[in-house]
C-alpha atoms as a PDB file:
ATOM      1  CA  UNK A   1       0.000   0.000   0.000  1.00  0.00           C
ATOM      2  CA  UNK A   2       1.179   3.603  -0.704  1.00  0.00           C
ATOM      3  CA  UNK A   3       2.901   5.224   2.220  1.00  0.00           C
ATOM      4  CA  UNK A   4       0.742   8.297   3.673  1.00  0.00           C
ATOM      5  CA  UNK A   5       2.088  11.662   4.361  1.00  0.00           C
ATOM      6  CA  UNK A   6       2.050  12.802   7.456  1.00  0.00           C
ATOM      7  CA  UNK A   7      -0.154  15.442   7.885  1.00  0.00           C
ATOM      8  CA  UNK A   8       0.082  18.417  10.958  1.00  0.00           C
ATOM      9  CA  UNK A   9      -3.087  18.447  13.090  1.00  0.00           C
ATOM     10  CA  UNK A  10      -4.495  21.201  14.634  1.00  0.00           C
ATOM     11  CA  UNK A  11      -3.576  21.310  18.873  1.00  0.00           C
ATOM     12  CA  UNK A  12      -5.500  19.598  20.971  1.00  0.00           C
ATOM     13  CA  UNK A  13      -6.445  20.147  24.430  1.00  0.00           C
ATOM     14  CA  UNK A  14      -5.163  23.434  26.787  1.00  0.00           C
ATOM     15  CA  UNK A  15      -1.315  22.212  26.851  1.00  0.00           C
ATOM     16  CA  UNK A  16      -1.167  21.907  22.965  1.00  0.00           C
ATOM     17  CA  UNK A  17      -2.816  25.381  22.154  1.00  0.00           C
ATOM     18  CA  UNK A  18       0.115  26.951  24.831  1.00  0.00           C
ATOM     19  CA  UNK A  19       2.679  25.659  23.162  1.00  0.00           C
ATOM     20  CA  UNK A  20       1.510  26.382  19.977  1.00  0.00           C
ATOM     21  CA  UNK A  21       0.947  30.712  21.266  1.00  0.00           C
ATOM     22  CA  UNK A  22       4.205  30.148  22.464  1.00  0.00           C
ATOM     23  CA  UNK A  23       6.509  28.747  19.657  1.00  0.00           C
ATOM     24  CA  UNK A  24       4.433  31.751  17.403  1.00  0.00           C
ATOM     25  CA  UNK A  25       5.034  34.492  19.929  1.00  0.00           C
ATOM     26  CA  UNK A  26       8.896  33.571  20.148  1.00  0.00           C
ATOM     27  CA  UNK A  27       8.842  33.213  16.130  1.00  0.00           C
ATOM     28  CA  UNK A  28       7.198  36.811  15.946  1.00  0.00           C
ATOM     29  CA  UNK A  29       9.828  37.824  18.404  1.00  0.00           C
ATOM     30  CA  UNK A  30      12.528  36.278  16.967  1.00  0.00           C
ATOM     31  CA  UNK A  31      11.934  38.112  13.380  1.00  0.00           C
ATOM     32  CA  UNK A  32      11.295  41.210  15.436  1.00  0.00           C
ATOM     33  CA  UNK A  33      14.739  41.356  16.329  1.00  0.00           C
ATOM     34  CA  UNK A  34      15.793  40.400  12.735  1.00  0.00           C
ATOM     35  CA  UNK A  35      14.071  42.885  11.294  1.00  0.00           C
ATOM     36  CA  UNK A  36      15.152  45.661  14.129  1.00  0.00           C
ATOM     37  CA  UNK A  37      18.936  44.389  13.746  1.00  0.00           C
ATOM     38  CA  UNK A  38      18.452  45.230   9.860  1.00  0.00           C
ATOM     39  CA  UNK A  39      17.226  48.268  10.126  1.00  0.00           C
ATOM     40  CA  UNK A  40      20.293  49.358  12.291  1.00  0.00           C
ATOM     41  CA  UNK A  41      22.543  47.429  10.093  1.00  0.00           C
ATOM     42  CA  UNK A  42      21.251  49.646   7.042  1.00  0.00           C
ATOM     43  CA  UNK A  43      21.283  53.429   9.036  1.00  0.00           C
ATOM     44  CA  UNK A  44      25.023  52.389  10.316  1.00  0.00           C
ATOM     45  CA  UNK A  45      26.304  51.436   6.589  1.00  0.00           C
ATOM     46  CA  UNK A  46      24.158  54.263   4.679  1.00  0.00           C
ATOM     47  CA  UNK A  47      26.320  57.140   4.623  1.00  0.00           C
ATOM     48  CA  UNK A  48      29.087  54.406   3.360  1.00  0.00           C
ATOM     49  CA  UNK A  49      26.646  53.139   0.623  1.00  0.00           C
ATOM     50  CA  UNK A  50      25.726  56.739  -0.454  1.00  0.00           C
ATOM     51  CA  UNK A  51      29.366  57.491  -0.535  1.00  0.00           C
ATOM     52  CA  UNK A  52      30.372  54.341  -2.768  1.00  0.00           C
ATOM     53  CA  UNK A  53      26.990  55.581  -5.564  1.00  0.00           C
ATOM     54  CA  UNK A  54      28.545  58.842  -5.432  1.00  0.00           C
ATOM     55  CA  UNK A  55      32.025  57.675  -6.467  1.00  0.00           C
ATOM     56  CA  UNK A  56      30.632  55.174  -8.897  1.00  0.00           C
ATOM     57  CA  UNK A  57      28.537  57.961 -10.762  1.00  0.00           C
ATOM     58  CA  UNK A  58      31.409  60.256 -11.002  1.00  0.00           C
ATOM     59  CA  UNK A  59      33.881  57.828 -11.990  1.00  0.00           C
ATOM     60  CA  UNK A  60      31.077  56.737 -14.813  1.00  0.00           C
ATOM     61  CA  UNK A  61      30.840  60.341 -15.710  1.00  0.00           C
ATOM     62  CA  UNK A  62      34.299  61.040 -16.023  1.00  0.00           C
ATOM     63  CA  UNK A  63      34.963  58.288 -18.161  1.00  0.00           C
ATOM     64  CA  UNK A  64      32.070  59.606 -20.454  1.00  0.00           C
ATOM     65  CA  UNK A  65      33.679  62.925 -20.503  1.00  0.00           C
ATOM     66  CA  UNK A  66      36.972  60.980 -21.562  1.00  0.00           C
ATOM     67  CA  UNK A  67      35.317  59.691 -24.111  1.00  0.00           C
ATOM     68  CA  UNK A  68      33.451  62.318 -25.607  1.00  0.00           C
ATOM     69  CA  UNK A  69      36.806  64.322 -25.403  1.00  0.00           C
ATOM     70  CA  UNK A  70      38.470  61.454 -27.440  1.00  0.00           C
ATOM     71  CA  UNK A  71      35.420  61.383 -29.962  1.00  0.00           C
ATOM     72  CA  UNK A  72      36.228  65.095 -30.406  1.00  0.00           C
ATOM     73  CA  UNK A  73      39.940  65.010 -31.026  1.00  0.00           C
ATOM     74  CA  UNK A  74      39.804  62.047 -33.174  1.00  0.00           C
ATOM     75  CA  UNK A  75      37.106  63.980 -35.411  1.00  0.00           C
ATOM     76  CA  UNK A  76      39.233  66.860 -35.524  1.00  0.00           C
ATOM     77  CA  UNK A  77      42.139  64.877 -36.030  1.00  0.00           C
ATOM     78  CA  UNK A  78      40.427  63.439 -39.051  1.00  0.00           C
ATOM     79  CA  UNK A  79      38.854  66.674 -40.690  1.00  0.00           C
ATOM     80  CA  UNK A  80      42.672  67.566 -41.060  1.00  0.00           C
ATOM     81  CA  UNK A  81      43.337  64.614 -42.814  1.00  0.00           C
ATOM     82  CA  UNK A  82      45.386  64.838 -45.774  1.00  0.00           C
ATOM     83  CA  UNK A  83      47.294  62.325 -48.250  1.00  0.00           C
ATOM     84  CA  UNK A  84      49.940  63.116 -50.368  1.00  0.00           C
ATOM     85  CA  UNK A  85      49.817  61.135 -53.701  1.00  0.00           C
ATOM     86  CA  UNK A  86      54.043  60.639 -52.919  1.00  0.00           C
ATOM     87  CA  UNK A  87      52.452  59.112 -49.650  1.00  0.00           C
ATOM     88  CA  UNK A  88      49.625  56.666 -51.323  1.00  0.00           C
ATOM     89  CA  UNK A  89      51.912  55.943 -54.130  1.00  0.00           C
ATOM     90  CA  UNK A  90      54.340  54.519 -51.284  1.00  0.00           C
ATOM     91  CA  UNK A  91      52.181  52.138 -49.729  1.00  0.00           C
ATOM     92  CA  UNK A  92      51.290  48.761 -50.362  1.00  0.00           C
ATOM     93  CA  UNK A  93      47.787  47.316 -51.550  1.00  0.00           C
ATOM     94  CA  UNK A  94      46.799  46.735 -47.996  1.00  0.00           C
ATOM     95  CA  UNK A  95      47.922  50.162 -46.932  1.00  0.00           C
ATOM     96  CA  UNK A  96      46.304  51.892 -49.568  1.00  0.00           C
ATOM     97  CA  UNK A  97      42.691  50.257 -48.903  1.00  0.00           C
ATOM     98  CA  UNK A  98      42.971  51.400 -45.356  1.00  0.00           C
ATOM     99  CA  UNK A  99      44.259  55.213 -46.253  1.00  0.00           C
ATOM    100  CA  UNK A 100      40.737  55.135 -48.651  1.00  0.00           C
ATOM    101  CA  UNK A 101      38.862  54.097 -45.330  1.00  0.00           C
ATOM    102  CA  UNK A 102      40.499  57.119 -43.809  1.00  0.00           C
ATOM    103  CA  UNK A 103      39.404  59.229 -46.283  1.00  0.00           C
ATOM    104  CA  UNK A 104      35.921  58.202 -46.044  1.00  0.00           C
ATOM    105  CA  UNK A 105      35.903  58.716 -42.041  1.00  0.00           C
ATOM    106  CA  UNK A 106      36.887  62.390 -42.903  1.00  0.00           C
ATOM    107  CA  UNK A 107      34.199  62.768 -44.799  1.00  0.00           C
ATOM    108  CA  UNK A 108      31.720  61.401 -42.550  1.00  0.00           C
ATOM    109  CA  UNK A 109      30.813  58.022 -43.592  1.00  0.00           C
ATOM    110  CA  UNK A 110      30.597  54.840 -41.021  1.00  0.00           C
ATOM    111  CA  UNK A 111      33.581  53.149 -42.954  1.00  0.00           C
ATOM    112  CA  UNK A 112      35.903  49.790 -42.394  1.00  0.00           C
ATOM    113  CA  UNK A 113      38.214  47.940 -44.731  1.00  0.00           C
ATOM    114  CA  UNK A 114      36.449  44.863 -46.058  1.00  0.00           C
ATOM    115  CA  UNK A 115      39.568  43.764 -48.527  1.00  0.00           C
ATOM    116  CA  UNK A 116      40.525  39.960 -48.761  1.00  0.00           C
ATOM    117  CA  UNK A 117      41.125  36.808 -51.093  1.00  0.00           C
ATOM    118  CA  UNK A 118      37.511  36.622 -52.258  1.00  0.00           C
ATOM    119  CA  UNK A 119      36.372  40.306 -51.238  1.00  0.00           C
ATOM    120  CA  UNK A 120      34.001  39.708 -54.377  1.00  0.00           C
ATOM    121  CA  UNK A 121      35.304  43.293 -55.813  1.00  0.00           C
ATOM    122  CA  UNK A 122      34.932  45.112 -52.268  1.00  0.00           C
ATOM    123  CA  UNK A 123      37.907  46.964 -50.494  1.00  0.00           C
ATOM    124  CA  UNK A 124      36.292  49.283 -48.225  1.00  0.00           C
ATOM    125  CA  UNK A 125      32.381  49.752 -47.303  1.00  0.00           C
ATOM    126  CA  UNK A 126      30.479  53.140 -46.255  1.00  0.00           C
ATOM    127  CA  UNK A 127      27.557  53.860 -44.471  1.00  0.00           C
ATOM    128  CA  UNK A 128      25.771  57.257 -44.650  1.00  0.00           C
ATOM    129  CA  UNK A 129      22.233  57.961 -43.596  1.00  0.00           C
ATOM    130  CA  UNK A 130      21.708  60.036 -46.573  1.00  0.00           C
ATOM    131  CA  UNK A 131      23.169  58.075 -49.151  1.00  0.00           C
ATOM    132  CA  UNK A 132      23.293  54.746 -48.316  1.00  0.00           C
ATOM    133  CA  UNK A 133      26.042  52.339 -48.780  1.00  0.00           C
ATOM    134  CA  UNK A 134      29.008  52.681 -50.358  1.00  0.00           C
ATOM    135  CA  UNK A 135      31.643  50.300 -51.511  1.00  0.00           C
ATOM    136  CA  UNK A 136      35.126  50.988 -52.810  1.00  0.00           C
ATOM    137  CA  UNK A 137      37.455  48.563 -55.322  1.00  0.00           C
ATOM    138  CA  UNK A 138      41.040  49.875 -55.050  1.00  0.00           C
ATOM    139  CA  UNK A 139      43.366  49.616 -57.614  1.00  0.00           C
ATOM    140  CA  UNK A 140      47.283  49.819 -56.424  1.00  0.00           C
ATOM    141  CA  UNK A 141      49.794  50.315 -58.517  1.00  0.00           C
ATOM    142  CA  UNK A 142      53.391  51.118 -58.717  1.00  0.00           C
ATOM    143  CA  UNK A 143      54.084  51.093 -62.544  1.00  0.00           C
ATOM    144  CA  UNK A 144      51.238  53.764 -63.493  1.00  0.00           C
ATOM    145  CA  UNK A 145      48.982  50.982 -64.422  1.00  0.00           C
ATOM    146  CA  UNK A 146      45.639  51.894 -65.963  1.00  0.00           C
ATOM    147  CA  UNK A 147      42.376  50.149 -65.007  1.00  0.00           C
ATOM    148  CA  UNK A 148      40.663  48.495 -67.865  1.00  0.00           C
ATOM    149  CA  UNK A 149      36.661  47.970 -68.333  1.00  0.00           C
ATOM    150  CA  UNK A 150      36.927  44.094 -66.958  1.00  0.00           C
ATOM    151  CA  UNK A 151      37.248  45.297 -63.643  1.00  0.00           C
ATOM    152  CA  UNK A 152      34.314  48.191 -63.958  1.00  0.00           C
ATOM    153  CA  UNK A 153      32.260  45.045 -65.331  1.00  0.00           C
ATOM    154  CA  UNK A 154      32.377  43.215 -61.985  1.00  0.00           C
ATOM    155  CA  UNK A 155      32.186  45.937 -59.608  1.00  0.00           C
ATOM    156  CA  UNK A 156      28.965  46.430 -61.254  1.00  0.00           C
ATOM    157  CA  UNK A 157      28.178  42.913 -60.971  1.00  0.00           C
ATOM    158  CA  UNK A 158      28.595  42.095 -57.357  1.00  0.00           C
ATOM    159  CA  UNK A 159      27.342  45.593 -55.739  1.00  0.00           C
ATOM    160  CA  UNK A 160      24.146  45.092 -55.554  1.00  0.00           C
ATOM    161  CA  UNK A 161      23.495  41.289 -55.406  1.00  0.00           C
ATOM    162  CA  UNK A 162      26.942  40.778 -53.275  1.00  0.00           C
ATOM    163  CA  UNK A 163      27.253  43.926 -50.832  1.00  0.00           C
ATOM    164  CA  UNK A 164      23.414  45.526 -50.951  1.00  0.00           C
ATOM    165  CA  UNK A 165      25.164  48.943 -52.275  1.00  0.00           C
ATOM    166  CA  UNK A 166      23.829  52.177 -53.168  1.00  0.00           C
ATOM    167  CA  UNK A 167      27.231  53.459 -54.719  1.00  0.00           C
ATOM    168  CA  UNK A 168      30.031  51.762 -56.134  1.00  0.00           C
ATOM    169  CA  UNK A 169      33.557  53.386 -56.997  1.00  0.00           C
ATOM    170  CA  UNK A 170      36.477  52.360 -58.203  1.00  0.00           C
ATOM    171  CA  UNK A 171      39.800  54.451 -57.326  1.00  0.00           C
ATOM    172  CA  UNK A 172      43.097  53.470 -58.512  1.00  0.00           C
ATOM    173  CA  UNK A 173      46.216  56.092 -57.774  1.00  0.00           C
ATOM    174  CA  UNK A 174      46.945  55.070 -61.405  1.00  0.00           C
ATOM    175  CA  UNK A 175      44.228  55.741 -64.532  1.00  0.00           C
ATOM    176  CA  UNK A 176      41.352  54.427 -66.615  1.00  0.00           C
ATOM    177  CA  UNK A 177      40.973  53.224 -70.011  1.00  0.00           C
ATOM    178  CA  UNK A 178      38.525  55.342 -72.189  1.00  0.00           C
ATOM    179  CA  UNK A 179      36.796  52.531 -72.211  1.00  0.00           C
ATOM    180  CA  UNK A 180      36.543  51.633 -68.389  1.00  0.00           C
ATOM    181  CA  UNK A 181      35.908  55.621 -67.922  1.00  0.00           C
ATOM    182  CA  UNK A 182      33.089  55.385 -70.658  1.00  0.00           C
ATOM    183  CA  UNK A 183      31.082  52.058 -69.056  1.00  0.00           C
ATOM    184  CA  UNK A 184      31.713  53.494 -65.957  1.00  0.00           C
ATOM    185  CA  UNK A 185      29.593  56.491 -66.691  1.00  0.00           C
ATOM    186  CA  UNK A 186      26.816  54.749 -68.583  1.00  0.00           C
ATOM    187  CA  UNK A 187      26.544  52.218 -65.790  1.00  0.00           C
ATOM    188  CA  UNK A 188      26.819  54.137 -62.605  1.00  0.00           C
ATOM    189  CA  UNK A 189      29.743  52.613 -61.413  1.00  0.00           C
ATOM    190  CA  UNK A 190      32.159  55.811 -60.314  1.00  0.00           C
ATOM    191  CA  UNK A 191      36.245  56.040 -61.190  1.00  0.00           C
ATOM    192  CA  UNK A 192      38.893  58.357 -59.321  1.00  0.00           C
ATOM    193  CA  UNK A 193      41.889  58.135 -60.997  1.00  0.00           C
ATOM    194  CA  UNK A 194      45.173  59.923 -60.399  1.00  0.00           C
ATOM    195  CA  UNK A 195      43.508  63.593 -60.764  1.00  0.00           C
ATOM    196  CA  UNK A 196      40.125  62.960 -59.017  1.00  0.00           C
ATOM    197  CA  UNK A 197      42.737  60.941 -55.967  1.00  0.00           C
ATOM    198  CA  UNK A 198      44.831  63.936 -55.636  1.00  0.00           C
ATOM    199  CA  UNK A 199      41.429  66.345 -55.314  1.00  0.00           C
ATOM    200  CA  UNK A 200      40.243  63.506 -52.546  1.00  0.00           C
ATOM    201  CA  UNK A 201      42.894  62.712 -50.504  1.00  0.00           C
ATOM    202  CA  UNK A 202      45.310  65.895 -50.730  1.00  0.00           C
ATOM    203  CA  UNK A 203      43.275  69.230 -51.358  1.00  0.00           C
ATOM    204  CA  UNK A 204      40.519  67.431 -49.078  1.00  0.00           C
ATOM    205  CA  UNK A 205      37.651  67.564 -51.009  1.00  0.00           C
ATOM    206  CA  UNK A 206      35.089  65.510 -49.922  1.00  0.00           C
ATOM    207  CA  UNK A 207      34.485  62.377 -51.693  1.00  0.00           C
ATOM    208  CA  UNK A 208      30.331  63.232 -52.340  1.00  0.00           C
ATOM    209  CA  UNK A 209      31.343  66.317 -53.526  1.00  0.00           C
ATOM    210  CA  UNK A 210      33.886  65.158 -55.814  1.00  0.00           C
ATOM    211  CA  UNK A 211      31.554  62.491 -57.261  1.00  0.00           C
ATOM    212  CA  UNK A 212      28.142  64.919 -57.258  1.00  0.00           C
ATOM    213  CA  UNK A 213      27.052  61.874 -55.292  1.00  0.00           C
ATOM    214  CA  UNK A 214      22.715  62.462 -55.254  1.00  0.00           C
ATOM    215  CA  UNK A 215      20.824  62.896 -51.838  1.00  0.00           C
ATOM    216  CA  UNK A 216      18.664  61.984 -50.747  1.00  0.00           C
ATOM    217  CA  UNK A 217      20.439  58.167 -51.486  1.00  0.00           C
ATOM    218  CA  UNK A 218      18.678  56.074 -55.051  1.00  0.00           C
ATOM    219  CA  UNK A 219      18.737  52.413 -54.981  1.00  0.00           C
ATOM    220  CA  UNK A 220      19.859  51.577 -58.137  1.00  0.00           C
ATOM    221  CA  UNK A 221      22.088  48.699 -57.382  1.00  0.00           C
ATOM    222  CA  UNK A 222      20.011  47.721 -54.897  1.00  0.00           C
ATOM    223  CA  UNK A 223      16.805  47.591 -57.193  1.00  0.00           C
ATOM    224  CA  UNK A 224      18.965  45.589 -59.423  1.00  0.00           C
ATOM    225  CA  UNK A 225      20.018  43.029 -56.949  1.00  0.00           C
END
């Protein structure tokens, strides 16, 4: 048979209903005392508490300050940004995909350097809330090397399906092909070459400017994806 659980009865009789006031009285007594000794626990360590949120919200304030301070210089630091072709011309591939991010900071875009084996014709992406997306193919060279219509043709072919872009550029410190130049412009798929880089990156014009880049942003690469 099943085992029974003991169940509590009610007290019985005078000497059962005692006890029972009794063990309650002492239990209300008992957390009486808790509660009391609490109570003075939490008036003795106040002041120390109040002291400790005090710190902790200053120190969390100055840090913002730090920050905020850091935002500003690095902005500054960046609106003053200027590249010599001599200094682009110098770098390596890697280098110069990073120096375009730069560029693209100073201008105000959200930018990072994307560039990799299989970067599906993508160096550097940009994000502006007018605009849209942005992506970048660089072309390094060191032996003036112009950039032919072959690579125009798959810029325009991955930048909408591949990176969801609104604009696509290539920039090369070298030049284009009439050809390249000519697709380019039919297609909407920008060029900076040698001229256009020198404009961008050492008299500091900004790159929307330099491109007559539309606002508010069209989804043409996009729509095509």
């Amino acid at each position: 048979m099943p085992r029974r659980s003991p169940r509590l009865r009610p007290p019985r009789g005078g000497r059962e209903q005692a006890a029972a006031a009794a063990v309650a009285c002492a239990a209300l007594w008992l957390l009486a005392k808790i509660a009391t000794a609490t109570w003075q626990a939490a008036v003795r360590i106040w002041p120390w508490l109040a002291v400790l949120a005090a710190l902790t919200l200053g120190y969390a304030a100055w840090r913002l300050i730090r920050e905020l301070q850091a935002r500003k210089v690095r902005a500054q630091t960046l609106a003053r940004l200027r590249i010599t072709l001599a200094q682009l011309d110098a770098m390596d591939d890697r280098a110069f995909e990073f120096a375009l991010r730069d560029l693209l900071l100073r201008d105000g875009w959200n930018a990072r350097q994307v560039g990799r084996q299989g970067d599906q014709a993508a160096d550097v992406i940009g994000e502006d809330r007018q605009r849209g997306r942005i992506v970048l193919q660089a072309k390094h060279t060191t032996v003036a090397g112009k950039v032919g219509s072959s690579v125009m043709y798959q810029v325009k072919g991955t930048a909408g399906p591949a990176h969801r872009a609104d604009i696509a550029v290539v920039v090369t410190n070298g030049s284009f092909t009439r050809d390249a130049k000519t697709w380019g412009e039919r297609h909407q798929v920008h060029w900076i070459d040698r001229d256009r880089l020198r404009q961008w990156a050492e008299h500091g014009t900004p790159l929307q400017d330099l491109l007559r880049l539309p606002t508010p942003r069209k989804t043409a690469f996009r729509r095509a994806a």
